[in-house]
C-alpha atoms as a PDB file:
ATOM      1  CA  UNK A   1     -13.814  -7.194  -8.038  1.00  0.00           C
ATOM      2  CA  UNK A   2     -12.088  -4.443  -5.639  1.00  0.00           C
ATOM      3  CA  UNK A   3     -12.360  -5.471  -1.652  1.00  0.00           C
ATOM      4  CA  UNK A   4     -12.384  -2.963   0.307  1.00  0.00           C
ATOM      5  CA  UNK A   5     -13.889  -1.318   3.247  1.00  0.00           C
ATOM      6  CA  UNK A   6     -14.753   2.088   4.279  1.00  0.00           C
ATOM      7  CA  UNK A   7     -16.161   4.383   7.428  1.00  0.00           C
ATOM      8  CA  UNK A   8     -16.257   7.859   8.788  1.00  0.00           C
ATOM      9  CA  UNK A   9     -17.990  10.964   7.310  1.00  0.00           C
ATOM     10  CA  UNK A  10     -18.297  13.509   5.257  1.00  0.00           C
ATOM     11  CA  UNK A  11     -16.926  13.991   1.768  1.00  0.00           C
ATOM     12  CA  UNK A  12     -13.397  14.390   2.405  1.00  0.00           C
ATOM     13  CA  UNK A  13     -11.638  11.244   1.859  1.00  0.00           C
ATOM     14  CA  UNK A  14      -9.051   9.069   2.387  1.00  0.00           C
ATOM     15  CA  UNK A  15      -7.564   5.778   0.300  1.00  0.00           C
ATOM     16  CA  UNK A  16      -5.363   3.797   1.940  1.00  0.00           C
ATOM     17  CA  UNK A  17      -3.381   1.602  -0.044  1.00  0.00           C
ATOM     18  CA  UNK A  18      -0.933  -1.287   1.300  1.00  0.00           C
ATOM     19  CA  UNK A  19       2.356  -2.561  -0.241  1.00  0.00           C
ATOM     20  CA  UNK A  20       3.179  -5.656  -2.407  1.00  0.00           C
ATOM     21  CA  UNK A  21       1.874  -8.837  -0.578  1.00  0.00           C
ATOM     22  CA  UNK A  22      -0.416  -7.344   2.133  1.00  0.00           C
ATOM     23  CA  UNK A  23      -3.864  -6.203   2.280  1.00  0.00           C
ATOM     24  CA  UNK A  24      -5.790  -3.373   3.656  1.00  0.00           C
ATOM     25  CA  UNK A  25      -5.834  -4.900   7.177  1.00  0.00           C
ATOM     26  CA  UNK A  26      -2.320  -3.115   7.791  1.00  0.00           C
ATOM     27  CA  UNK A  27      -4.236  -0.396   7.901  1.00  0.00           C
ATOM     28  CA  UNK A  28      -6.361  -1.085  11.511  1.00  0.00           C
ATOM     29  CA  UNK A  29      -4.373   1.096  13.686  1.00  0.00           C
ATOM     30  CA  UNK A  30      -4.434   4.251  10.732  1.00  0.00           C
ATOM     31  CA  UNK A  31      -8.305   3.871  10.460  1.00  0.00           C
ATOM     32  CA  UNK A  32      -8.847   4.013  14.055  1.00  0.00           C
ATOM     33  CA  UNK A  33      -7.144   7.162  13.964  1.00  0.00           C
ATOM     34  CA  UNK A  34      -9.306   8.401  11.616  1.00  0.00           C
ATOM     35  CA  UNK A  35     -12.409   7.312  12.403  1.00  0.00           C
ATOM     36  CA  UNK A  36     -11.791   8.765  16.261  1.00  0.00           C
ATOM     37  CA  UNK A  37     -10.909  12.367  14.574  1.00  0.00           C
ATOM     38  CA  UNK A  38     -14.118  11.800  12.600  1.00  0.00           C
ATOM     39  CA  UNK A  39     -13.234  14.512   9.984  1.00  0.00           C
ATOM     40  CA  UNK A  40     -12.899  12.624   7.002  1.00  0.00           C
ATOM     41  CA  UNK A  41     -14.178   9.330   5.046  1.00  0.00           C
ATOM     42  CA  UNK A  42     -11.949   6.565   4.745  1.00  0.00           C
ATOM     43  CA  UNK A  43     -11.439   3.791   2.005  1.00  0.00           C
ATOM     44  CA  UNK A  44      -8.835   0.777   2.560  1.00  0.00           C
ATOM     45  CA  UNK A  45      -8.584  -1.394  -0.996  1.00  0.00           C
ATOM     46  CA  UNK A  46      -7.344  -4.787  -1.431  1.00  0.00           C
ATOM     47  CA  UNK A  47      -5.115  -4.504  -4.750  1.00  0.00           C
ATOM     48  CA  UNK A  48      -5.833  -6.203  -7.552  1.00  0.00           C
ATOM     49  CA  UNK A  49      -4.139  -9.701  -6.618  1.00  0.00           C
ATOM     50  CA  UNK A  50      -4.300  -9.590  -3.099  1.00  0.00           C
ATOM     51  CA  UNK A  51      -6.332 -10.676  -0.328  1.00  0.00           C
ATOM     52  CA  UNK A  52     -10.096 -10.343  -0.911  1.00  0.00           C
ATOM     53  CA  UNK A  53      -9.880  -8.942  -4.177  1.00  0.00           C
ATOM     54  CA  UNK A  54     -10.007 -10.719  -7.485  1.00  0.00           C
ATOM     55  CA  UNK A  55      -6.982 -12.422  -9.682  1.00  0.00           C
ATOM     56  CA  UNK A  56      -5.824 -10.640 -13.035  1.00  0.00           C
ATOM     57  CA  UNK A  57      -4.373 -11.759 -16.190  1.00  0.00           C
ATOM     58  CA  UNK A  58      -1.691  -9.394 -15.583  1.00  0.00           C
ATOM     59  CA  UNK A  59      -0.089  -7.048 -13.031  1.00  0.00           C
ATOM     60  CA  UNK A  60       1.067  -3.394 -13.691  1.00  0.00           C
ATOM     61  CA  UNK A  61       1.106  -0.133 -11.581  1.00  0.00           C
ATOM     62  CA  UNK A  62      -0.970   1.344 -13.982  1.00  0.00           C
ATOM     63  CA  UNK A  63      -3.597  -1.750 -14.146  1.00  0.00           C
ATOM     64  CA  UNK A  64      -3.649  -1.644 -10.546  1.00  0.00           C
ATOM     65  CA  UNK A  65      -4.335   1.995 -10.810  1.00  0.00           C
ATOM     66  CA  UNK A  66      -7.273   1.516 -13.257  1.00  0.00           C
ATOM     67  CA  UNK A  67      -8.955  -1.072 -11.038  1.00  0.00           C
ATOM     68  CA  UNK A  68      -9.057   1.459  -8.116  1.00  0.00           C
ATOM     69  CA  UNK A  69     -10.123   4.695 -10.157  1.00  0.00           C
ATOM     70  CA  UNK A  70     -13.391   2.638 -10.938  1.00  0.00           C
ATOM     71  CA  UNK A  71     -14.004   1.692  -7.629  1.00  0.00           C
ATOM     72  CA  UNK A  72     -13.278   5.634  -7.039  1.00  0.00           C
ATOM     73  CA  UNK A  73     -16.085   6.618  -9.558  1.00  0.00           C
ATOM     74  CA  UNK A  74     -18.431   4.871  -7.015  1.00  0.00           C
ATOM     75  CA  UNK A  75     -17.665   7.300  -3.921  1.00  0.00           C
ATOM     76  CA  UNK A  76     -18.949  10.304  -3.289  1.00  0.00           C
ATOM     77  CA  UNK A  77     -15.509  11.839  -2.371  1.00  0.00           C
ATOM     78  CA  UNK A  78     -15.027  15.693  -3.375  1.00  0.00           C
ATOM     79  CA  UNK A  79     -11.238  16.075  -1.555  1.00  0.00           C
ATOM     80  CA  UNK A  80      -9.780  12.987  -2.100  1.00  0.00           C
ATOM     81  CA  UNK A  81      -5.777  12.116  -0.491  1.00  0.00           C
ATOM     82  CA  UNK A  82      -4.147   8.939  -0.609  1.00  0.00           C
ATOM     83  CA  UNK A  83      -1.824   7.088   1.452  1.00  0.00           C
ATOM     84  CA  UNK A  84       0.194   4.399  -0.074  1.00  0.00           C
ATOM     85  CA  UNK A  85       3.009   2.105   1.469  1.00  0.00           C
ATOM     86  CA  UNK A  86       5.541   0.998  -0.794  1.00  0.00           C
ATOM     87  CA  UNK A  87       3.965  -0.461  -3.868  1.00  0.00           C
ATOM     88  CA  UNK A  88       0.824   1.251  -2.793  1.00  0.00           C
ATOM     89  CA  UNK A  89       2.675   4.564  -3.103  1.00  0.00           C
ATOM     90  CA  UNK A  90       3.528   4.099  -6.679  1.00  0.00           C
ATOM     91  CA  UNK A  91      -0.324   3.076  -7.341  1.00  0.00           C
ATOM     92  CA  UNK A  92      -1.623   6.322  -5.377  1.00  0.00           C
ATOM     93  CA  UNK A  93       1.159   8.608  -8.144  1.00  0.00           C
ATOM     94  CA  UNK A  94      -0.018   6.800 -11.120  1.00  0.00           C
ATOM     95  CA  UNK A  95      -3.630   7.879  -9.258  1.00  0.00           C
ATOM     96  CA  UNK A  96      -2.525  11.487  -9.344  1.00  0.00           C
ATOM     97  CA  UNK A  97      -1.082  11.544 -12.572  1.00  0.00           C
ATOM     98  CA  UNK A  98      -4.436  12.116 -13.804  1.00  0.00           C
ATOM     99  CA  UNK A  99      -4.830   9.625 -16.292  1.00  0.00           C
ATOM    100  CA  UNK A 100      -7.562   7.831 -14.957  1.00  0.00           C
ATOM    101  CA  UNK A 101     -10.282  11.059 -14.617  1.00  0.00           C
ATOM    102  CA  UNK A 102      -9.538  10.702 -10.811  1.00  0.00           C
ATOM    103  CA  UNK A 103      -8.887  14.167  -8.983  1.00  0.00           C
ATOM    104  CA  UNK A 104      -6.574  14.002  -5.860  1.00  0.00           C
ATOM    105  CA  UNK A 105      -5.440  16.558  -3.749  1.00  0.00           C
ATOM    106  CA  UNK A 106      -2.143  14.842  -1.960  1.00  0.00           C
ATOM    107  CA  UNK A 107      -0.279  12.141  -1.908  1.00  0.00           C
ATOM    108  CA  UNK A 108       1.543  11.033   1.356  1.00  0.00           C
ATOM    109  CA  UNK A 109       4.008   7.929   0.245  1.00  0.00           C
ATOM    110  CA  UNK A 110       5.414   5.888   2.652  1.00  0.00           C
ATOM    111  CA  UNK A 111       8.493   3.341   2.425  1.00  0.00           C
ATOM    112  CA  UNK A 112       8.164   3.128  -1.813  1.00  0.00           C
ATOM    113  CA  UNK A 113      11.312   1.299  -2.767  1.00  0.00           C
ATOM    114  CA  UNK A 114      13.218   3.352  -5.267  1.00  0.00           C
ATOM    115  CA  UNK A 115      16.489   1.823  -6.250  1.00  0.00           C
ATOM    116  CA  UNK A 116      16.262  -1.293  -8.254  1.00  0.00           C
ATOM    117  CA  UNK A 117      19.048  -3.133  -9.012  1.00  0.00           C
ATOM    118  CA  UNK A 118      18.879  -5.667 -11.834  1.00  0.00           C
ATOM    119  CA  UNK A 119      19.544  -8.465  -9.564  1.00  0.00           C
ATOM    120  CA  UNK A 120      16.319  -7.315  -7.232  1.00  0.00           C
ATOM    121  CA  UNK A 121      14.322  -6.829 -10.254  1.00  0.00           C
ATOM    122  CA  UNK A 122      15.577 -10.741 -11.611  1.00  0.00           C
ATOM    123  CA  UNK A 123      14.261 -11.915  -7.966  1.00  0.00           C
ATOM    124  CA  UNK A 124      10.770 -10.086  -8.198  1.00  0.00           C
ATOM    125  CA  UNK A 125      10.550 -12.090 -11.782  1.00  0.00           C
ATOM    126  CA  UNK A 126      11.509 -15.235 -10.284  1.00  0.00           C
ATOM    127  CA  UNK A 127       8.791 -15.193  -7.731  1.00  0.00           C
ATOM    128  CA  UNK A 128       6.193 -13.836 -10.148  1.00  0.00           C
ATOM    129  CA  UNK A 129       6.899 -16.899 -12.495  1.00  0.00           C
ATOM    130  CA  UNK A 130       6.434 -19.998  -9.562  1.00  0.00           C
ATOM    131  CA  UNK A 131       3.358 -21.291  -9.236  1.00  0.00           C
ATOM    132  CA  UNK A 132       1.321 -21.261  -6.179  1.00  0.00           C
ATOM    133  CA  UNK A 133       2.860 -22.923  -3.130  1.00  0.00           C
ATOM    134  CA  UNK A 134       0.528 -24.880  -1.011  1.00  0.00           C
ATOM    135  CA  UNK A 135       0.920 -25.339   2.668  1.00  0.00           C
ATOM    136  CA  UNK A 136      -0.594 -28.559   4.604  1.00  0.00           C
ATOM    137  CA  UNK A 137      -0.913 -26.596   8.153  1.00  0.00           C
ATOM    138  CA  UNK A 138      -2.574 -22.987   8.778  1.00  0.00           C
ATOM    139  CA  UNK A 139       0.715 -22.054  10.776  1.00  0.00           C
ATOM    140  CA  UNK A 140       2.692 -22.883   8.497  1.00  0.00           C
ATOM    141  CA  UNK A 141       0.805 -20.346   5.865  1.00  0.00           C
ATOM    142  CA  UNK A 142       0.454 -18.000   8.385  1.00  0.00           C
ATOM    143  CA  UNK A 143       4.421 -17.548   9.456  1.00  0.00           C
ATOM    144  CA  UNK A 144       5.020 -17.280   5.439  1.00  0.00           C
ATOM    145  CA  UNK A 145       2.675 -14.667   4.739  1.00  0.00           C
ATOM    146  CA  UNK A 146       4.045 -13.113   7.369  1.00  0.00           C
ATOM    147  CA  UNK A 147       7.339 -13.048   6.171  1.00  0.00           C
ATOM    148  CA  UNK A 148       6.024 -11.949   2.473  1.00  0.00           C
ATOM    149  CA  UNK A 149       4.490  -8.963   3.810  1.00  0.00           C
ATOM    150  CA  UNK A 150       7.222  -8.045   6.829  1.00  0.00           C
ATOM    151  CA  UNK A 151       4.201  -8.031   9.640  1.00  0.00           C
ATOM    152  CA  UNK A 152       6.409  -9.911  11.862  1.00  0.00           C
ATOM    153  CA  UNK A 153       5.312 -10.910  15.286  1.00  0.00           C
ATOM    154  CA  UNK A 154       7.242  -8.284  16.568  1.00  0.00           C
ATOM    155  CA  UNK A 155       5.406  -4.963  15.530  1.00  0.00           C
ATOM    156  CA  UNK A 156       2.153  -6.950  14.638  1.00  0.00           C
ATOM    157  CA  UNK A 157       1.536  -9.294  17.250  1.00  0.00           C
ATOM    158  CA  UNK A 158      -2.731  -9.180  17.031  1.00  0.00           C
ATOM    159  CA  UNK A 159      -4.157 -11.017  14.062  1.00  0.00           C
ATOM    160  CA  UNK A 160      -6.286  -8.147  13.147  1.00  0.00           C
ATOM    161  CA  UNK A 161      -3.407  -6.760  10.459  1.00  0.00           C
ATOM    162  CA  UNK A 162      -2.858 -10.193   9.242  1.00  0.00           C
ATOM    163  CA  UNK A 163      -6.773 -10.343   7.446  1.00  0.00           C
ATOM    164  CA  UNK A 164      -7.025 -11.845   4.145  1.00  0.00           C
ATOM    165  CA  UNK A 165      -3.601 -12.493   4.140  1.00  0.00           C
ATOM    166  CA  UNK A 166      -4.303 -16.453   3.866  1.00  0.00           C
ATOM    167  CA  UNK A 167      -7.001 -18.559   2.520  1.00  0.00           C
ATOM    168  CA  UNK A 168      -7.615 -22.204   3.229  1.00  0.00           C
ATOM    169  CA  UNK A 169      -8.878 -24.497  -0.093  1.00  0.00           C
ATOM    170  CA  UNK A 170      -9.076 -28.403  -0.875  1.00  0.00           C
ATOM    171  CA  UNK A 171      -4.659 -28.541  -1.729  1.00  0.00           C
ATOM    172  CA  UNK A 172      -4.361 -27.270   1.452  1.00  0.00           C
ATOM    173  CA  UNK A 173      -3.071 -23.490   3.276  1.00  0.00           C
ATOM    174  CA  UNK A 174      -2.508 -20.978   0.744  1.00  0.00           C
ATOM    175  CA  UNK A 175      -1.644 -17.286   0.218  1.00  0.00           C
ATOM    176  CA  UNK A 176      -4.022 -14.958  -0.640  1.00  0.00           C
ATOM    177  CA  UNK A 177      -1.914 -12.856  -3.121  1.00  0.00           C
ATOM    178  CA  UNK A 178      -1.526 -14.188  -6.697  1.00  0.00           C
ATOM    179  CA  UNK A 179       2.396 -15.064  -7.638  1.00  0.00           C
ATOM    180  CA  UNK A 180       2.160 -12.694 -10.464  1.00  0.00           C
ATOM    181  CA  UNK A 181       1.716  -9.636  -8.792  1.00  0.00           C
ATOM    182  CA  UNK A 182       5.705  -9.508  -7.837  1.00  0.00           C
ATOM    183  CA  UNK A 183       5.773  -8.913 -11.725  1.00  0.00           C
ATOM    184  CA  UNK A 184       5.218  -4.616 -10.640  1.00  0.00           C
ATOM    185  CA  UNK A 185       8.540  -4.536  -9.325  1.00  0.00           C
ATOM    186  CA  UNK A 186      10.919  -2.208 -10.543  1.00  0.00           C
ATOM    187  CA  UNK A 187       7.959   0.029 -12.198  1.00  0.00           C
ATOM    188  CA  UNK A 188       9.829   3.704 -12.842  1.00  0.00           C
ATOM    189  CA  UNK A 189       9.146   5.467  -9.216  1.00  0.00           C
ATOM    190  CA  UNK A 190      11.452   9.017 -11.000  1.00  0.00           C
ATOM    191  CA  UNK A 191       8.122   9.109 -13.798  1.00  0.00           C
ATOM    192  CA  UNK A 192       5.359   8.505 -11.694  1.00  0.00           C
ATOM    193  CA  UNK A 193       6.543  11.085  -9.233  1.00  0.00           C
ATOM    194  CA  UNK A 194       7.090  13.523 -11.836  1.00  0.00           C
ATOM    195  CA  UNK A 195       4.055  13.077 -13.435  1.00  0.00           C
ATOM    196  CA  UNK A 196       1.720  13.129 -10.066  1.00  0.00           C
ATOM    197  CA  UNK A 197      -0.621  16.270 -10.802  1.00  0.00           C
ATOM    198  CA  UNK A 198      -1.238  16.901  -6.619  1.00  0.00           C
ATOM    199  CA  UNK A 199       1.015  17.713  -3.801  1.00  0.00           C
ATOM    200  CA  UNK A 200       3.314  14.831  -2.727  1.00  0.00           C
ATOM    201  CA  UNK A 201       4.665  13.880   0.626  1.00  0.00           C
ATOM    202  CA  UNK A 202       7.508  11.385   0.796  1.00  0.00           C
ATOM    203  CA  UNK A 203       8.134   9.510   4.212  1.00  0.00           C
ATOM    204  CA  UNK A 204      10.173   6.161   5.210  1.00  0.00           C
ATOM    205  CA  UNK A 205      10.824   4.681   9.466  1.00  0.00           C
ATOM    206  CA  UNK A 206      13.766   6.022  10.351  1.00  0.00           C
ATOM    207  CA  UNK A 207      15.505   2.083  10.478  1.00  0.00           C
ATOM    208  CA  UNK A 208      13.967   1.095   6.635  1.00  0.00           C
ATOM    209  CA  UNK A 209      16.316  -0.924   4.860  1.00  0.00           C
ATOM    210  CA  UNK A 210      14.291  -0.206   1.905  1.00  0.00           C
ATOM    211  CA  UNK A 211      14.960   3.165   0.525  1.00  0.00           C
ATOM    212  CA  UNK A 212      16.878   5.859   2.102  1.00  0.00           C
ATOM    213  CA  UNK A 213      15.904   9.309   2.947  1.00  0.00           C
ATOM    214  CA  UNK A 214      18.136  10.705   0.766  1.00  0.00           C
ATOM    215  CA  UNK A 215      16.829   8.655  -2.488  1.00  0.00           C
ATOM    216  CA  UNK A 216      12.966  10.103  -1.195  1.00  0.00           C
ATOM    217  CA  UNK A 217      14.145  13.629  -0.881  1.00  0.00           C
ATOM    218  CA  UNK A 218      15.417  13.575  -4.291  1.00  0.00           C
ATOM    219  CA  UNK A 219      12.017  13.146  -5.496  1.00  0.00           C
ATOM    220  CA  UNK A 220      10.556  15.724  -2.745  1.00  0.00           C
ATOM    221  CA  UNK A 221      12.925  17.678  -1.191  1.00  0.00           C
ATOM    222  CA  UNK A 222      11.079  17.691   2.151  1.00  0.00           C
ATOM    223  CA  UNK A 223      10.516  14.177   2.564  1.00  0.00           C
ATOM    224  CA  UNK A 224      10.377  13.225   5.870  1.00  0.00           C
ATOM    225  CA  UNK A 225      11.601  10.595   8.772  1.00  0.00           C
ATOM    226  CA  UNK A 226       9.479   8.667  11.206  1.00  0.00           C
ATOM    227  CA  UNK A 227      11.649   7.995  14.104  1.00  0.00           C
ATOM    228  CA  UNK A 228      12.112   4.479  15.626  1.00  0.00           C
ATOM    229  CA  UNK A 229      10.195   2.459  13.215  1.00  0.00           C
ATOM    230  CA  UNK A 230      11.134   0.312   9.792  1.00  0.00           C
ATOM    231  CA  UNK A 231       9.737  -0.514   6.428  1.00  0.00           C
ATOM    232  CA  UNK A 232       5.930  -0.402   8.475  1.00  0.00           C
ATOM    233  CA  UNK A 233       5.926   2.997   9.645  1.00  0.00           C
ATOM    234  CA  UNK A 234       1.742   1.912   9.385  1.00  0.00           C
ATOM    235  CA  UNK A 235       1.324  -0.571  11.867  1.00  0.00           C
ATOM    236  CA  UNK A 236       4.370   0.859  14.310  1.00  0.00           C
ATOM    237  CA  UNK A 237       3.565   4.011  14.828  1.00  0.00           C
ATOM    238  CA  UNK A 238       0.089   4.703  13.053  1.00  0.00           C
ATOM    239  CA  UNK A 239      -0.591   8.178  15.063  1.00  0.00           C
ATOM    240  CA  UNK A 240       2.894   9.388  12.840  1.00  0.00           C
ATOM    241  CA  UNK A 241       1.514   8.916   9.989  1.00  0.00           C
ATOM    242  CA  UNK A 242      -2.004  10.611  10.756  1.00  0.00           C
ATOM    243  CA  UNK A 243       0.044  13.540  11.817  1.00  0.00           C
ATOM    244  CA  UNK A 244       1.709  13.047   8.445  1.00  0.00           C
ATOM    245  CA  UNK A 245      -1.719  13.378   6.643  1.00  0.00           C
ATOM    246  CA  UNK A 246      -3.172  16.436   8.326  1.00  0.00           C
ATOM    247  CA  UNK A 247       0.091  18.510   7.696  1.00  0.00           C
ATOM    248  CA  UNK A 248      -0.247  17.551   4.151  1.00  0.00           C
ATOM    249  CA  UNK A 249      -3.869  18.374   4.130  1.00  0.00           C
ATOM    250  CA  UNK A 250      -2.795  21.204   5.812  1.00  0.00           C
ATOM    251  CA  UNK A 251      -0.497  22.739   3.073  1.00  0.00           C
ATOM    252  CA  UNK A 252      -2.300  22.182   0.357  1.00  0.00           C
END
């Protein structure tokens, strides 16, 4: 099972996918945007692995992919755009590739890490391969989720973005997000960018340590900079990346 949640109207739509070890929640600030525009439907997905949404077996950009193009088949969406952050932009290309009977008309990717060395892609591994670490205090789950999914205190100070992101059980505090899923990293961004069937929009904060603008614009020549933020371009400066959105709904 797929968590998400969903508002606003009409048939033009909106998924809004969030990056390796968050949830949907990072999304508050972009949905409030939205909703107060009120000229499109939004969607915000746990993936597969994370927060509310169910444990796999496995963990791939392209089963990630799959699990969302069924919840897709549900919606009554006839324009459909996504916005992904980081791992959530390599699960909204593999969404326009195609592949999965899903039309989309744009993709607007923000922060996807690029470059993978082989000792980042040994880490990822690592961490995919421990099994789950249990907590004996709420605050002490809390501050590590935090870290996992860079929402630090200073750019996401309310709880709201920090939903799902923990879950309490007899052992103890845990995280939400299965171990496993750190198994997508280093997925081939160069192929699922080539292969993305719909207009695509690259964007990164303007201080992310995570991929540079030049590494983006070699994938889409006018990928763009959001002044003054980091890797969470999102949650620091959601009206950006609404702006973001409408020119790319614009051009296309």
């Amino acid at each position: 099972m797929i968590w998400y949640e969903s508002g606003g109207e009409g048939s033009r739509g909106v998924l809004l996918l969030h990056g390796l070890g968050a949830t949907a929640a990072v999304w508050r600030s972009v949905r409030r945007a939205l909703q107060e525009r009120g000229t499109r439907h939004w969607l915000a997905a746990d993936l597969g692995g994370h927060g509310g949404s169910d444990w796999q077996s496995s963990y791939s950009v392209g089963e990630l992919a799959a699990q969302l193009a069924q919840l897709l088949q549900q919606q009554q969406i006839s324009e459909l755009f996504i916005v992904g952050h980081s791992l959530g932009a390599y699960v909204a290309l593999a969404l326009a590739s195609g592949w999965f009977g899903i039309g989309v008309r744009g993709v607007l990717g923000i922060g996807p890490k690029i470059s993978w060395p082989a000792t980042d892609v040994q880490a990822a591994r690592e961490l995919a391969a421990r099994p789950v670490r249990w907590y004996p205090t709420e605050d002490e789950a809390w501050t590590r989720y935090r870290r996992v999914s860079g929402l630090t205190a200073d750019i996401a100070a309310n709880e709201e973005w920090l939903a799902r992101g923990a879950v309490k059980a007899e052992s103890g505090w845990r995280l939400a997000q299965d171990p496993r899923t750190f198994a997508v990293a280093g997925a081939p961004f160069a192929s699922l960018a080539a292969g993305a069937t719909a207009a695509v929009m690259l964007a990164r904060g303007e201080h992310d340590p995570m991929v540079s603008l030049q590494e983006l614009r070699a994938h889409a020549p006018q990928a763009r900079e959001i002044p003054g933020v980091g890797h969470n371009a999102h949650v620091e400066d959601p009206a950006a990346v609404v702006a973001l959105l409408e020119q790319l709904a614009a051009s296309v």
